[in-house]
Protein backbone atom coordinates (compact mmCIF):
# COMPACT_ATOMS: atom_id res chain seq x y z
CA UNK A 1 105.02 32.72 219.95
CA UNK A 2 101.90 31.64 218.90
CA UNK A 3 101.01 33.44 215.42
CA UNK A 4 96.65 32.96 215.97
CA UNK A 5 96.90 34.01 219.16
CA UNK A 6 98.70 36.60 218.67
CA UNK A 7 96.70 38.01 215.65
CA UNK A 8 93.37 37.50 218.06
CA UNK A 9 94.68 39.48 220.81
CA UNK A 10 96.24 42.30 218.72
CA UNK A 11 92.67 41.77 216.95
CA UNK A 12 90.73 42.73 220.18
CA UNK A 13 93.28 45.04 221.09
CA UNK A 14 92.30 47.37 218.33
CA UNK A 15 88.96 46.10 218.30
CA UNK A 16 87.98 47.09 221.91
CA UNK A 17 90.45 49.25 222.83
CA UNK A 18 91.20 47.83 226.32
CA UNK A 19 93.93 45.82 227.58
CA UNK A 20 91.10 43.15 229.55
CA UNK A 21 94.38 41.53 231.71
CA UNK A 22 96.80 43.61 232.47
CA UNK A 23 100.76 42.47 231.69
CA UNK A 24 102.54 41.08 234.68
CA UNK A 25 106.37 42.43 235.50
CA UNK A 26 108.63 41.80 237.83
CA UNK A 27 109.09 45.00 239.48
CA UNK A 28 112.58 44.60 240.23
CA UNK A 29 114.06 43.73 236.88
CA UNK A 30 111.07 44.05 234.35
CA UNK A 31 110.68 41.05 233.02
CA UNK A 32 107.54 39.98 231.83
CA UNK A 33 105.92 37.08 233.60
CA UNK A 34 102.77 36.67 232.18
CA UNK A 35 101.58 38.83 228.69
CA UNK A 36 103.92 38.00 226.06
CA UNK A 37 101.38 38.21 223.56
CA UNK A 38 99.75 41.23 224.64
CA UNK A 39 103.26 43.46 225.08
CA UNK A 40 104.45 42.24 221.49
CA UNK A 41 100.99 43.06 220.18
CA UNK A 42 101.27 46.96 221.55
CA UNK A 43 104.91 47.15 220.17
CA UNK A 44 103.35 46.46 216.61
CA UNK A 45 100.77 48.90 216.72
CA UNK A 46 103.27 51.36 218.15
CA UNK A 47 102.80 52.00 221.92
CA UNK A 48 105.77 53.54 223.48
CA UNK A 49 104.47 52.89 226.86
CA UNK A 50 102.72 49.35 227.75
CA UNK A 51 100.34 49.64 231.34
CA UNK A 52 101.86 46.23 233.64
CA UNK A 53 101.18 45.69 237.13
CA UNK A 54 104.28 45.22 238.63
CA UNK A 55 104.45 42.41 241.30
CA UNK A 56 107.52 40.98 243.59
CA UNK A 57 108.84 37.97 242.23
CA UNK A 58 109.63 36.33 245.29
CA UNK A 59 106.44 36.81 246.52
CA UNK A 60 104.89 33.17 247.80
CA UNK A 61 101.50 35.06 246.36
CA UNK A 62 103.07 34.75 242.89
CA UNK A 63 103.07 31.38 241.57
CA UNK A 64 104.77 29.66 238.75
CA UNK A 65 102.11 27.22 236.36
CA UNK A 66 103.50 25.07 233.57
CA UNK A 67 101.42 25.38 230.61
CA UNK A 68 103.25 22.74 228.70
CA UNK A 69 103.06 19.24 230.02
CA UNK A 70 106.29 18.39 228.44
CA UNK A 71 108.51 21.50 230.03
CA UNK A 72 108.61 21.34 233.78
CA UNK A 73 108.64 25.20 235.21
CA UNK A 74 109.80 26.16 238.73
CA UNK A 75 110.26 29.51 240.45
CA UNK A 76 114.04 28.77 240.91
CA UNK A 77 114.86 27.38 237.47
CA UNK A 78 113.62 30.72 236.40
């Protein structure tokens, strides 16, 4: 995890008070997709409950985007 980015977004989390993109969970086993940051960042300021939008995995809408160009990401290596 990325310790600036995680400071900024708990930063504008308190800040604003609004979760801008909402966390992204697969709906069958709850994993988070996409939000790491933003889930750890409620846990810290104590949040019991985190809002996600809950989406099917194997969805062909849901697509998996490498954001490292040195770690190749697929939907079935995951």
């Amino acid at each position: 995890m990325k310790k600036n980015k995680f400071k900024k977004i708990k930063a504008e989390l308190i800040e604003s008070g609004l979760l801008r993109h909402p966390i992204i969970t697969d709906d069958k086993y709850f994993i988070i997709l996409d939000g790491h940051h933003r889930a750890k960042a409620f846990h810290d300021l104590g949040f019991k409950k985190i809002p996600v939008m809950l989406v099917k995995y194997n969805d062909p809408r849901i697509r998996v985007v490498n954001r490292r160009p040195n770690i190749k990401v697929t939907k079935e290596k995951l």
